[in-house]
Protein backbone atom coordinates (compact mmCIF):
# COMPACT_ATOMS: atom_id res chain seq x y z
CA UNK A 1 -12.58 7.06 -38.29
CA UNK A 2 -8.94 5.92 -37.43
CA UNK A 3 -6.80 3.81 -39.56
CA UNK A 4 -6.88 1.05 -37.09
CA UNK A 5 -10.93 1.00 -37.23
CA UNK A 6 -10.72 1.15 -41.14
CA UNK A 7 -8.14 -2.20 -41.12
CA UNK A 8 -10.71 -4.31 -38.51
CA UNK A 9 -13.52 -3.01 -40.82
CA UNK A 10 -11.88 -3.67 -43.76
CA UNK A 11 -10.53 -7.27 -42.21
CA UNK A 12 -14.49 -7.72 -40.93
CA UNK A 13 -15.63 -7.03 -44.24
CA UNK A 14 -13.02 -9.79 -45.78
CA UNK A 15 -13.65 -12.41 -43.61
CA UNK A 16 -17.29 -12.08 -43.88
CA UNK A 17 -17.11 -12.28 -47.51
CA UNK A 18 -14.55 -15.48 -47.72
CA UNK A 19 -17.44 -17.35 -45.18
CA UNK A 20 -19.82 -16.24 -48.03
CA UNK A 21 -17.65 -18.00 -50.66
CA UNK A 22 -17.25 -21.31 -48.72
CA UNK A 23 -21.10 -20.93 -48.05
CA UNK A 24 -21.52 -20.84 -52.09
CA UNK A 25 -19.02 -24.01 -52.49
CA UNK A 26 -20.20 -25.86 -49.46
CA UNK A 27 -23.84 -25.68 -50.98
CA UNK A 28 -23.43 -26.45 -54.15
CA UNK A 29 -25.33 -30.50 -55.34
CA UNK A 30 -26.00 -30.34 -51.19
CA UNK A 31 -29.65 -31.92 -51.11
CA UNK A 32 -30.11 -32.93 -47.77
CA UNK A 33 -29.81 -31.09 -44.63
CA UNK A 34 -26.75 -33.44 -43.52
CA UNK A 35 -24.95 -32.45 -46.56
CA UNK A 36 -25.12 -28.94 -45.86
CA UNK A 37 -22.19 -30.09 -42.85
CA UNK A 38 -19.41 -30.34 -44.48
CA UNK A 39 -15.91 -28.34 -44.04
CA UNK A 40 -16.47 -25.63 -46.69
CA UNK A 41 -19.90 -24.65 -44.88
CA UNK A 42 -18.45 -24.93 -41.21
CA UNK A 43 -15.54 -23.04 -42.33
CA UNK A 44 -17.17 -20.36 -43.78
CA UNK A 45 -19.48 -20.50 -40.35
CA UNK A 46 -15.66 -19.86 -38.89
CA UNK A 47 -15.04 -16.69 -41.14
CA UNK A 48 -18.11 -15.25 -41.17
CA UNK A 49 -18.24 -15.14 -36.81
CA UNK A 50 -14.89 -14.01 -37.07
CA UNK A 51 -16.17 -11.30 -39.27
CA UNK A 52 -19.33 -10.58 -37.37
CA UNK A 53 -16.92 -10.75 -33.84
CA UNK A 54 -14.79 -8.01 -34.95
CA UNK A 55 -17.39 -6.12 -36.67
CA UNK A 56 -19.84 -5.93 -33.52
CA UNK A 57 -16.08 -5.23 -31.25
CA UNK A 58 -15.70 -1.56 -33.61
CA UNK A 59 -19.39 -0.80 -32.89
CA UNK A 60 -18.03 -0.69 -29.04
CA UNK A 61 -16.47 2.66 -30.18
CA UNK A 62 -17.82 4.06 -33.14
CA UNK A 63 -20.91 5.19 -34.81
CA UNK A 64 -23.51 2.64 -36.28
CA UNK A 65 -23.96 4.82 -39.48
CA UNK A 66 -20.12 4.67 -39.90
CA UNK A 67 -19.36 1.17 -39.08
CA UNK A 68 -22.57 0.11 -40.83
CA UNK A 69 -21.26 1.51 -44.47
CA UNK A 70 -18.69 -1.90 -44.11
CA UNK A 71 -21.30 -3.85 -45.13
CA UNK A 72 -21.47 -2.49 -48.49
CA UNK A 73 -17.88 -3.28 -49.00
CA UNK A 74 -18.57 -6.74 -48.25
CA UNK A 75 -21.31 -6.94 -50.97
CA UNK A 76 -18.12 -5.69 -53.73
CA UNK A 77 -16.19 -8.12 -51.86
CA UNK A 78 -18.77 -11.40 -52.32
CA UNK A 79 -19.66 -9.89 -55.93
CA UNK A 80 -15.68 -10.19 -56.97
CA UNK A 81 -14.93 -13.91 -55.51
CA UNK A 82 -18.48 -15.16 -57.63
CA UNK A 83 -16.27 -14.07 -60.57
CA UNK A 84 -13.12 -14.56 -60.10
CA UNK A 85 -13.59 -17.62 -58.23
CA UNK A 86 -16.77 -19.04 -59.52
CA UNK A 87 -16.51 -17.92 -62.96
CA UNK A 88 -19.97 -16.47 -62.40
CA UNK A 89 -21.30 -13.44 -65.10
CA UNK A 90 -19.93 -9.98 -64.72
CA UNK A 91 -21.74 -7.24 -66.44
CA UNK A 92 -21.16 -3.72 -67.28
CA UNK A 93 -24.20 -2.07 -64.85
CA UNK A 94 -23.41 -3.96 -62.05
CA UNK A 95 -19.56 -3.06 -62.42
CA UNK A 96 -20.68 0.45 -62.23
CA UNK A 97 -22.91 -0.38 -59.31
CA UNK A 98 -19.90 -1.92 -57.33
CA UNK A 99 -18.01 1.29 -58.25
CA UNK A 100 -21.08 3.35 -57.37
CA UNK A 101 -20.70 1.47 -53.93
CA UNK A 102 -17.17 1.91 -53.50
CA UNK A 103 -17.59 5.62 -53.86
CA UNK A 104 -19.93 5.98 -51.18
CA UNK A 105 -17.75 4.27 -48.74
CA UNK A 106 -15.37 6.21 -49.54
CA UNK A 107 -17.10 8.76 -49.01
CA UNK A 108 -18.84 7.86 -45.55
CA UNK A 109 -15.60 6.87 -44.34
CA UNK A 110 -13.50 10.14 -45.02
CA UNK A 111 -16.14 12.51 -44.63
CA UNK A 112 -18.46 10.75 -42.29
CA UNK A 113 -18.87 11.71 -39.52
């Protein structure tokens, strides 16, 4: 996988994981479905298709499995912002899980195929 593919991915991955994070702030005391329109929620809508656009433009050229892995990194990604942002729990297992996850897309993406 190219350098160039591993940016978009990587960019995919962040944008798709910032959406998430406006999805969380957008959401939160929303009660009624009008209340879930609001600009946090639309622009997270934004970030996420951005996300998804580029995401779907790699698959044009490389391999499902490959491309695919990305959306473990946006899991870390999400899991991060809900604490640094949110102030939401951290624990030790799921910090190993994250760097469990992180090792496996490292190694899909350098030894992949």
């Amino acid at each position: 996988m190219s350098f160039h593919t591993i940016l978009l991915l990587t960019f995919s991955a962040f944008s798709a994981a910032a959406g998430q994070l406006l999805f969380k702030v957008g959401a939160v005391g929303s009660r009624s479905l009008l209340d879930f329109i609001n600009p946090y929620i639309l622009g997270g809508l934004v970030l996420y298709g951005l996300g998804t656009a580029i995401w779907i433009y790699v698959l044009s050229s490389e391999m499902l499995v490959n491309v695919y892995a990305f959306t473990a990194l946006t899991f870390v990604l999400v899991y991060l912002a809900g604490i640094v942002f949110l102030g939401e729990a951290i624990s030790k297992p799921a910090m190993l899980g994250v760097a469990l996850v992180l090792s496996g897309l490292y190694l899909i993406t350098a030894h992949g195929n």
